[in-house]
Protein backbone atom coordinates (compact mmCIF):
# COMPACT_ATOMS: atom_id res chain seq x y z
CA UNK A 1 0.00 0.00 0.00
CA UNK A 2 1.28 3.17 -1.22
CA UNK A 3 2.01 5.74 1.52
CA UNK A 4 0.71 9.04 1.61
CA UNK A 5 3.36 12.03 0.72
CA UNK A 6 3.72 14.86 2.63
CA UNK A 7 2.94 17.33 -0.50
CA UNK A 8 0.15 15.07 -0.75
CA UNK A 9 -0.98 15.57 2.96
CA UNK A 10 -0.77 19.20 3.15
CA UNK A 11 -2.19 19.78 -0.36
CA UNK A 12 -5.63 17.82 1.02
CA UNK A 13 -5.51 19.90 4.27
CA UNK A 14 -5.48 23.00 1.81
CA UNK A 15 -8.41 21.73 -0.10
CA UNK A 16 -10.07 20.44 3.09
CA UNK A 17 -9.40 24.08 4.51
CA UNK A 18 -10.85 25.59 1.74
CA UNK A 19 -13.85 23.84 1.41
CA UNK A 20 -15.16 24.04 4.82
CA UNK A 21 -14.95 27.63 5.22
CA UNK A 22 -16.85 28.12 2.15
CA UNK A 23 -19.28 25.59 3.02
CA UNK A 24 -19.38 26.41 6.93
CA UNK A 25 -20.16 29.78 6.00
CA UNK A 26 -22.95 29.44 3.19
CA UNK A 27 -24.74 27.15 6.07
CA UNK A 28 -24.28 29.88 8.61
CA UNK A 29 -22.16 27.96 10.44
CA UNK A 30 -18.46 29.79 9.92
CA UNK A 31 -16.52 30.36 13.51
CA UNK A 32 -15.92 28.19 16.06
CA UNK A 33 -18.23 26.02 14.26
CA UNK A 34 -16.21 25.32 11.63
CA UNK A 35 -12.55 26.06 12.96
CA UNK A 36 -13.45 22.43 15.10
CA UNK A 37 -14.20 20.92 12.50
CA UNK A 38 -10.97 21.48 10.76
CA UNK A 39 -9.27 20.55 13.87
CA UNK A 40 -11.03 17.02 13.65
CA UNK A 41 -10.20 16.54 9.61
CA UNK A 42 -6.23 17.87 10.52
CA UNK A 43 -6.29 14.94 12.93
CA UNK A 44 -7.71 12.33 10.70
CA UNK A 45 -5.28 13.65 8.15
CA UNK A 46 -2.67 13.66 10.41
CA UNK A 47 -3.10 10.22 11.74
CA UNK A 48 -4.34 8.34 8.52
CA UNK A 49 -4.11 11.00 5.66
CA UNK A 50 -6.96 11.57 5.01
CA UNK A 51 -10.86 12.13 6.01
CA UNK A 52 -14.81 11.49 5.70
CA UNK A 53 -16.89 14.25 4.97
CA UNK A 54 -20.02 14.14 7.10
CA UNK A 55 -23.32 13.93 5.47
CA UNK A 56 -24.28 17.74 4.98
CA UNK A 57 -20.89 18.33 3.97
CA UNK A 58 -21.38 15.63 1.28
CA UNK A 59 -24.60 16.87 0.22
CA UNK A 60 -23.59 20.16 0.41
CA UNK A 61 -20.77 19.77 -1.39
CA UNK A 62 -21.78 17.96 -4.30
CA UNK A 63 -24.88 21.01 -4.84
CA UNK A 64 -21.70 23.25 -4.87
CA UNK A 65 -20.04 21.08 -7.29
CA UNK A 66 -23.09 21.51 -9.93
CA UNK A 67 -22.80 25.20 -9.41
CA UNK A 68 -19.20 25.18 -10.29
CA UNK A 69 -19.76 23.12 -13.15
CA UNK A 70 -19.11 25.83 -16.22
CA UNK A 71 -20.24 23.44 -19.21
CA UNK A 72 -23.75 23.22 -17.37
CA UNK A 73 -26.53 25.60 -18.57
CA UNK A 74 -28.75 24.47 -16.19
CA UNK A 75 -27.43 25.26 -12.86
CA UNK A 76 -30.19 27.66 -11.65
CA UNK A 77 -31.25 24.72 -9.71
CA UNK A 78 -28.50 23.39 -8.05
CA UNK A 79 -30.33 23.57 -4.67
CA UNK A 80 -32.48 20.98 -5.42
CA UNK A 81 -30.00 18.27 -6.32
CA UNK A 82 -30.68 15.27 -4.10
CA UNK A 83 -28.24 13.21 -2.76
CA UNK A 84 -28.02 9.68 -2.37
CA UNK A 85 -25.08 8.41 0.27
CA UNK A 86 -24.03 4.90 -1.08
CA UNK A 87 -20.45 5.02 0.60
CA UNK A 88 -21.19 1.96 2.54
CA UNK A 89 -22.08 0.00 -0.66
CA UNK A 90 -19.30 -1.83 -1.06
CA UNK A 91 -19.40 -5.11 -3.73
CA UNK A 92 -20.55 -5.08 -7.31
CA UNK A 93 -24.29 -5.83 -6.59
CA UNK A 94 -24.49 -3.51 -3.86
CA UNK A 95 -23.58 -0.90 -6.32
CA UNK A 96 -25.70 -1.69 -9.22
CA UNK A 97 -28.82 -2.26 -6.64
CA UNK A 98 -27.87 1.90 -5.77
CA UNK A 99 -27.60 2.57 -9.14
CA UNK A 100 -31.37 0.94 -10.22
CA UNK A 101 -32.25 2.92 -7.38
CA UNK A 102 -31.14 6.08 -8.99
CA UNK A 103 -32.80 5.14 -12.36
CA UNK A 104 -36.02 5.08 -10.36
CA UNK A 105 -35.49 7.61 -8.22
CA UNK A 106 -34.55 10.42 -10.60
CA UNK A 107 -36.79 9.23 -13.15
CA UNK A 108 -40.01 9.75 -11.56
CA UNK A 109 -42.61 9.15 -13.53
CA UNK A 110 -41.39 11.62 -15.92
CA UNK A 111 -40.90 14.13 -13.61
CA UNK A 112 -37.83 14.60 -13.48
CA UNK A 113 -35.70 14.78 -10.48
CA UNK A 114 -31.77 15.94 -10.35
CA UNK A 115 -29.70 13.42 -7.99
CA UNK A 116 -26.26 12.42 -7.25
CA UNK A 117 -25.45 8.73 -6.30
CA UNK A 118 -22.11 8.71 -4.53
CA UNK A 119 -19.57 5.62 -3.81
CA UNK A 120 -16.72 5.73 -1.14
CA UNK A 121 -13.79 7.88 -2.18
CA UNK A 122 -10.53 6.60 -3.53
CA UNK A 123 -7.94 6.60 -0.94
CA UNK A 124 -4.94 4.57 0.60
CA UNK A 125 -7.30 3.50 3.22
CA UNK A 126 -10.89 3.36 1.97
CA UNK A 127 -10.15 -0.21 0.09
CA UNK A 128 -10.00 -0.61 -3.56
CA UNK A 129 -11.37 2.05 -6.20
CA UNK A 130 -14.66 2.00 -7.69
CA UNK A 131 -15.68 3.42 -11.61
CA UNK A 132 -18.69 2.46 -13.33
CA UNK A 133 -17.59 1.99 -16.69
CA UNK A 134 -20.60 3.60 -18.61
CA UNK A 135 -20.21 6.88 -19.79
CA UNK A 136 -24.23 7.42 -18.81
CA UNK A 137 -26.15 4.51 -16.96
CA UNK A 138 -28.62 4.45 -19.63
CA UNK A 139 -27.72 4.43 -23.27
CA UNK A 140 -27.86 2.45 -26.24
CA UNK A 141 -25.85 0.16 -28.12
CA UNK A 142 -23.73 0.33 -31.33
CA UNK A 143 -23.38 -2.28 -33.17
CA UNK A 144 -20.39 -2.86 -35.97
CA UNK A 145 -21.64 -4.58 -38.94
CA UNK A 146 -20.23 -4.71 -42.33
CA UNK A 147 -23.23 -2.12 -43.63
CA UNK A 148 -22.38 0.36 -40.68
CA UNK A 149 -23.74 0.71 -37.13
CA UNK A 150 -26.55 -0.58 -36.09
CA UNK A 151 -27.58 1.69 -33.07
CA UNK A 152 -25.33 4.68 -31.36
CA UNK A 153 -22.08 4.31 -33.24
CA UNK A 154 -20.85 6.21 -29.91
CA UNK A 155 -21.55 3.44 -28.28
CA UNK A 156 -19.76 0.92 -30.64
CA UNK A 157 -16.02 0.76 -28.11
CA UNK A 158 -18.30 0.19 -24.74
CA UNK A 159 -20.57 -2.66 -26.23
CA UNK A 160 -17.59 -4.44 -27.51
CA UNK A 161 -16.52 -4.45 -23.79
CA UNK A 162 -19.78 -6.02 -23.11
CA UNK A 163 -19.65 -8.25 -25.26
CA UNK A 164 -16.23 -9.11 -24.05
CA UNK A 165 -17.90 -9.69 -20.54
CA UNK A 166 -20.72 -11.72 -21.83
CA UNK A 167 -23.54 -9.58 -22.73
CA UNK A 168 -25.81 -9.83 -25.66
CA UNK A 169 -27.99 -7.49 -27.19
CA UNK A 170 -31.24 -7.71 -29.51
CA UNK A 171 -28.82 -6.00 -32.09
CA UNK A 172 -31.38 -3.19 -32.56
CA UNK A 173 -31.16 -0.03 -33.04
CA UNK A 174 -32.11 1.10 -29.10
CA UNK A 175 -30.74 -1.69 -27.21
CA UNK A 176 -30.39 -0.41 -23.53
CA UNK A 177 -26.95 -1.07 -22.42
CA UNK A 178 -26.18 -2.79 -18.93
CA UNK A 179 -24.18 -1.12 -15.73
CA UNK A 180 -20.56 -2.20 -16.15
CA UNK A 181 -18.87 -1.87 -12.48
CA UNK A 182 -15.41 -2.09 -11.94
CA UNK A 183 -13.69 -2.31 -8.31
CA UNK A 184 -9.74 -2.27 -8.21
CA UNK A 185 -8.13 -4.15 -10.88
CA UNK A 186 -10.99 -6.98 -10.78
CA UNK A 187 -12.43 -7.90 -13.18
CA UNK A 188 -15.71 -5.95 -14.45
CA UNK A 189 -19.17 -7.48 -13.69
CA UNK A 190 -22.04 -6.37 -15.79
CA UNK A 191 -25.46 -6.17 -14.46
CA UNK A 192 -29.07 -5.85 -17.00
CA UNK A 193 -30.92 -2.91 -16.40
CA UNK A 194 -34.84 -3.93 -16.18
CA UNK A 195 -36.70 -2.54 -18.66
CA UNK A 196 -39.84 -1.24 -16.44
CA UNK A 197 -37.17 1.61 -15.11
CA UNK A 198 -36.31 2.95 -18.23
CA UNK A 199 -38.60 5.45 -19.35
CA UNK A 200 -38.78 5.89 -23.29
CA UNK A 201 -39.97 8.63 -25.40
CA UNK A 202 -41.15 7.36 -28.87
CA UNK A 203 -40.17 10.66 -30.88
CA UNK A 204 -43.42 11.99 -33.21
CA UNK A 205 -44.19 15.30 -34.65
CA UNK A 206 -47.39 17.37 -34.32
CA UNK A 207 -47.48 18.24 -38.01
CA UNK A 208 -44.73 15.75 -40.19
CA UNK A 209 -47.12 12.39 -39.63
CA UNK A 210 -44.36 10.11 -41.67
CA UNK A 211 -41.66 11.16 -39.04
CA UNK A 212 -43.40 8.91 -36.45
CA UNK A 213 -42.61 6.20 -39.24
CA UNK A 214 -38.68 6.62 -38.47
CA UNK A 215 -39.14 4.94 -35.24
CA UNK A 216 -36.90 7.06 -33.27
CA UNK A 217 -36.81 7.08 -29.31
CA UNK A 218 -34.91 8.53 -26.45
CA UNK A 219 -34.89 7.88 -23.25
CA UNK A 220 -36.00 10.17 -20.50
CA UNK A 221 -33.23 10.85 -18.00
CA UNK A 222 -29.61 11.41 -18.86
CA UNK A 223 -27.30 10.49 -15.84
CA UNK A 224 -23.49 10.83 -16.63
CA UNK A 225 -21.70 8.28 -14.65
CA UNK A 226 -18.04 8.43 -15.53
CA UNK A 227 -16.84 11.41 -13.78
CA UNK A 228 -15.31 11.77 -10.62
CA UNK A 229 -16.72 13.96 -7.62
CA UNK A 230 -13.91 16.24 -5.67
CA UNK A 231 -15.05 18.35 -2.72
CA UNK A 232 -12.51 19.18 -0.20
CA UNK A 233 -9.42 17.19 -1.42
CA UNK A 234 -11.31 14.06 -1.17
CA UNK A 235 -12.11 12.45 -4.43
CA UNK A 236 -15.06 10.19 -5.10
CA UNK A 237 -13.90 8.15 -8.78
CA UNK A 238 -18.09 6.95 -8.81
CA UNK A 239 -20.75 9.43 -8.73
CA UNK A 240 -23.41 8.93 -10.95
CA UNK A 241 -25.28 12.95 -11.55
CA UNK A 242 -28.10 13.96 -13.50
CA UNK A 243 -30.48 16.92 -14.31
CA UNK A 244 -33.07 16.56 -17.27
CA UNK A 245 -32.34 17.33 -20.86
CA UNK A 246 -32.31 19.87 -22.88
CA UNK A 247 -34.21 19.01 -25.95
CA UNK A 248 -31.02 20.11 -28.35
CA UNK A 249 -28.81 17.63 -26.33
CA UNK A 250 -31.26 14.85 -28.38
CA UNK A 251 -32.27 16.56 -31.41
CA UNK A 252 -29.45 18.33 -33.09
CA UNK A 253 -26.89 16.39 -31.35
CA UNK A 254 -27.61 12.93 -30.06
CA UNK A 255 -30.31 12.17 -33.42
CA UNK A 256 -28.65 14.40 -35.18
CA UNK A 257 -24.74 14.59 -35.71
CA UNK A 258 -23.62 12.45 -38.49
CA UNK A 259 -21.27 10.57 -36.12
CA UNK A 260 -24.35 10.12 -33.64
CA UNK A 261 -27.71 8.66 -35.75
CA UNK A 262 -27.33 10.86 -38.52
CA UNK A 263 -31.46 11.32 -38.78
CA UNK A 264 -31.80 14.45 -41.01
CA UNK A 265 -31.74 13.15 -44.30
CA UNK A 266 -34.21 11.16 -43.10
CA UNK A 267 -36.11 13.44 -41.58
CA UNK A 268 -35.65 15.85 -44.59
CA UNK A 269 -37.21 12.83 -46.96
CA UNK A 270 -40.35 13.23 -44.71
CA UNK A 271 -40.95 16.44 -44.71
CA UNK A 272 -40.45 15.93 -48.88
CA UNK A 273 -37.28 18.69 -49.03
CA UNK A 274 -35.09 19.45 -51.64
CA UNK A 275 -31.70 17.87 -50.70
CA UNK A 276 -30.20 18.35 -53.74
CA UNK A 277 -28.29 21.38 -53.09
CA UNK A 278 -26.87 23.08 -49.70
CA UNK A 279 -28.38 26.09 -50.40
CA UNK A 280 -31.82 24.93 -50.11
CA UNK A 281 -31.11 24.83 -46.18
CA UNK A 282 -32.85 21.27 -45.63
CA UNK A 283 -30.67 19.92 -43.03
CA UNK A 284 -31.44 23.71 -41.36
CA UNK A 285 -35.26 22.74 -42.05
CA UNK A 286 -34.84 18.85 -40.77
CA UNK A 287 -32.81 20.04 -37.94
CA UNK A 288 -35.33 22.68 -36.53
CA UNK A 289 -38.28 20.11 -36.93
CA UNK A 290 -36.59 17.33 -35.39
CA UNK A 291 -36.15 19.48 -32.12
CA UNK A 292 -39.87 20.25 -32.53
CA UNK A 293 -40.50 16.42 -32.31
CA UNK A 294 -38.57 16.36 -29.53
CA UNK A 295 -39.79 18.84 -27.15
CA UNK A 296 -43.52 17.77 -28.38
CA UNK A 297 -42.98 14.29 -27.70
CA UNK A 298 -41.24 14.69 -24.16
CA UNK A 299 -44.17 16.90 -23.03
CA UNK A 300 -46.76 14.69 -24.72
CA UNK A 301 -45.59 12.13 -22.44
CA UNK A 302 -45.08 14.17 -19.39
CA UNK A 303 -40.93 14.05 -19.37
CA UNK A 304 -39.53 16.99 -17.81
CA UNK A 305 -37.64 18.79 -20.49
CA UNK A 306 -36.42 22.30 -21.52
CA UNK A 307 -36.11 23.96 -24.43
CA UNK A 308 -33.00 25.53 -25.16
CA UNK A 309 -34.46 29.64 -24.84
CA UNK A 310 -35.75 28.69 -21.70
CA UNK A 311 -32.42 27.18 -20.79
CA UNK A 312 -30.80 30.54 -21.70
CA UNK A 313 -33.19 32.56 -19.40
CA UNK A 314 -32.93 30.31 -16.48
CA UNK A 315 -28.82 30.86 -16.70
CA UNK A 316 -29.52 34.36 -17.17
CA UNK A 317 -30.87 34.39 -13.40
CA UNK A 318 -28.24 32.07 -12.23
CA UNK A 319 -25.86 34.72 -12.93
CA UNK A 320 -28.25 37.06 -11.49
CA UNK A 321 -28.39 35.48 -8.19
CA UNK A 322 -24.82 34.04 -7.67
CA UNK A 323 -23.66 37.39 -8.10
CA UNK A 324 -25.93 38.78 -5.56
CA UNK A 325 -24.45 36.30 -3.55
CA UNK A 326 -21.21 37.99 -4.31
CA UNK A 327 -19.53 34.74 -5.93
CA UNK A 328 -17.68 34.52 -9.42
CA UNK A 329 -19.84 33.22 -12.11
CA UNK A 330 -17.72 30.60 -14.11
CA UNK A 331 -18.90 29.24 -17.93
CA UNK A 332 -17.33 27.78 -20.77
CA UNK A 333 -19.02 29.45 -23.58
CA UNK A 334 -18.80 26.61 -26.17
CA UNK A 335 -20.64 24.35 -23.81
CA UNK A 336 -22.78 27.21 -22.48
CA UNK A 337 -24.42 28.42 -25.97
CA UNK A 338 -26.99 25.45 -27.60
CA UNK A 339 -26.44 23.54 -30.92
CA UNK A 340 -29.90 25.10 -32.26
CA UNK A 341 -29.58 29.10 -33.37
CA UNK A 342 -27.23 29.80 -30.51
CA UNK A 343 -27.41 33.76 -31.59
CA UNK A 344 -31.04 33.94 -30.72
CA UNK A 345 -30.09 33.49 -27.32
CA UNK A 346 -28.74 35.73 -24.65
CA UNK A 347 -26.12 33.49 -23.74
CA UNK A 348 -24.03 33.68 -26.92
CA UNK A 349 -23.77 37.29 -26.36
CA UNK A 350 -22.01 36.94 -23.25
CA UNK A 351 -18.37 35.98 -22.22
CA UNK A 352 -17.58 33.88 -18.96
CA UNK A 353 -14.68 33.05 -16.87
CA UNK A 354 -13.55 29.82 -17.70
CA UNK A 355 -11.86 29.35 -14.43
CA UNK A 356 -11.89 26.14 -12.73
CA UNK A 357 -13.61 26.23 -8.91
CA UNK A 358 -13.92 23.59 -6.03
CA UNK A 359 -15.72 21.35 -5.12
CA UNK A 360 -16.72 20.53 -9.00
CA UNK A 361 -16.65 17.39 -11.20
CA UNK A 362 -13.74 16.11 -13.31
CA UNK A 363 -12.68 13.66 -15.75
CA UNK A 364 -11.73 10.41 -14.40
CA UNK A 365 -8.01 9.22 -15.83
């Protein structure tokens, strides 16, 4: 077992240091409050390198994490994240039975709820490291044939693995993937996600009747699981987060992009457009109907979505607020402004401080 470094020891108590004031004092609870508190972590630093963040300071932490999140447009609501303590879950099954439970849990009904699901941290002495393999618990396959993908073709490396581990799909174009767990440097175990907690949106429009005939879907809730959690120098490699979609996320992106499912010439055929020539504009034309089938189907079938104006205004009084609050409003513009006539919104009009902030969520290597 690797010993902990002094650089690596006082950088943590920095972090740790830095965190709690922040979050002692947005609870009202800077002082003596919190200056015990960071006598107990410099103990359990000082003694075993490292620390456990108590529940509030989880919860509270991971809400501060969305807000710091500068490729999110939706973090106007980052007090209502719920958070789901799984730390004591501990094997393969305990973790995929927490993960069904966030499927469920966020999903709702349709109504959409944004959670975080978060493991024990990595650590010298928290036992072996755990990363769920699946870039978001729910997605589809992509299948490799010798005509071209059958399915997401971004999915194409990560059902390979499955199949690797033994899982087979119908071969279809919206297979749902399973959880793929990995702890330490076993082997991964794969688990089948029950259909009954997947909530799908069969994609229709109100006026183009022969787009139904495409057979598109998407499913309700997107949950990216392959990041890591860091709040307070204490990093947490599996924490599952989601909020609901914007529709332009699934209809000029996921349906969309030619290296996605490349649906507009498609969806240009339908609507009977000239595709002849560029100048004609269809794939403008397919794209701005396809996000019409998108946001009409989701709200036909009562799945909380947003559109991507909307979106725009509700980050307009993000900024609003968090600088009432007197904190630094962070973005990263080319994340921040939508795939669908960005200039029509008041976001691309405005520049933001790319800066990174803790606590916040990062890459896993």
């Amino acid at each position: 077992m690797r010993q902990t470094s002094i650089i690596d020891t006082r950088q943590r108590m920095e972090e740790a240091a830095s965190f709690i004031h922040s979050c002692y004092s947005e609870l009202g609870k800077s002082g003596p409050e919190a200056e015990r508190r960071l006598a107990e972590i410099a103990a359990s630093i000082g003694s075993g390198g490292s620390y456990e963040h108590t529940p509030e300071e989880l919860s509270y932490g991971a809400k501060m994490a969305w807000r710091n999140s500068n490729r999110c447009i939706g973090r106007f609501f980052w007090e209502t994240l719920t958070i789901q303590d799984a730390r004591k879950a501990k094997t393969e099954e305990e973790i995929a039975e927490a993960l069904l439970d966030h499927i469920d849990y966020a999903t709702n009904e349709g109504k959409i709820r944004p959670v975080v699901t978060v493991f024990s941290p990595e650590g010298e002495d928290r036992g072996e490291k755990i990363r769920i393999r699946n870039h978001q618990l729910i997605r589809y396959a992509g299948y490799q044939t010798s005509t071209g993908v059958v399915g997401d073709p971004a999915s194409v490396a990560f059902t390979d693995l499955c199949h690797e581990l033994g899982w087979r799909g119908a071969g279809s174009a919206f297979d749902l993937l399973p959880l793929v767990i990995q702890i330490g440097g076993r082997v991964p175990k794969w688990f089948a996600i029950p259909e009954h907690l997947v909530l799908r949106v069969p994609i229709v429009h109100p006026d183009v009747d022969g787009l139904a005939e495409l057979g598109l879907e998407w499913y309700a809730v997107p949950i990216v699981s392959d990041m890591a959690l860091e709040i307070g120098g204490i990093r947490y490699t599996a924490a599952p987060f989601n909020g609901w979609y914007m529709g332009t996320e699934i209809g000029a992106r996921n349906l969309a992009d030619d290296f996605r499912y490349n649906m507009l010439p498609q969806v240009a055929d339908k609507m009977g457009l000239d595709t002849s020539r560029d100048s004609s504009l269809w794939r403008d034309r397919a794209l701005v109907e396809l996000n019409v089938a998108v946001l009409h189907s989701f709200k036909h079938r009562g799945v909380t979505i947003v559109d991507h104006h909307t979106a725009s205004k509700q980050f307009g009084h993000f900024v609003q607020k968090e600088t009432q609050s007197g904190r630094p409003v962070t973005g990263r513009w080319s994340w921040l402004i939508p795939p669908l006539s960005p200039a029509a919104t008041s976001v691309f009009h405005q520049r933001y401080d790319d800066r990174v902030l803790k606590p916040n969520f990062f890459h896993n290597d």
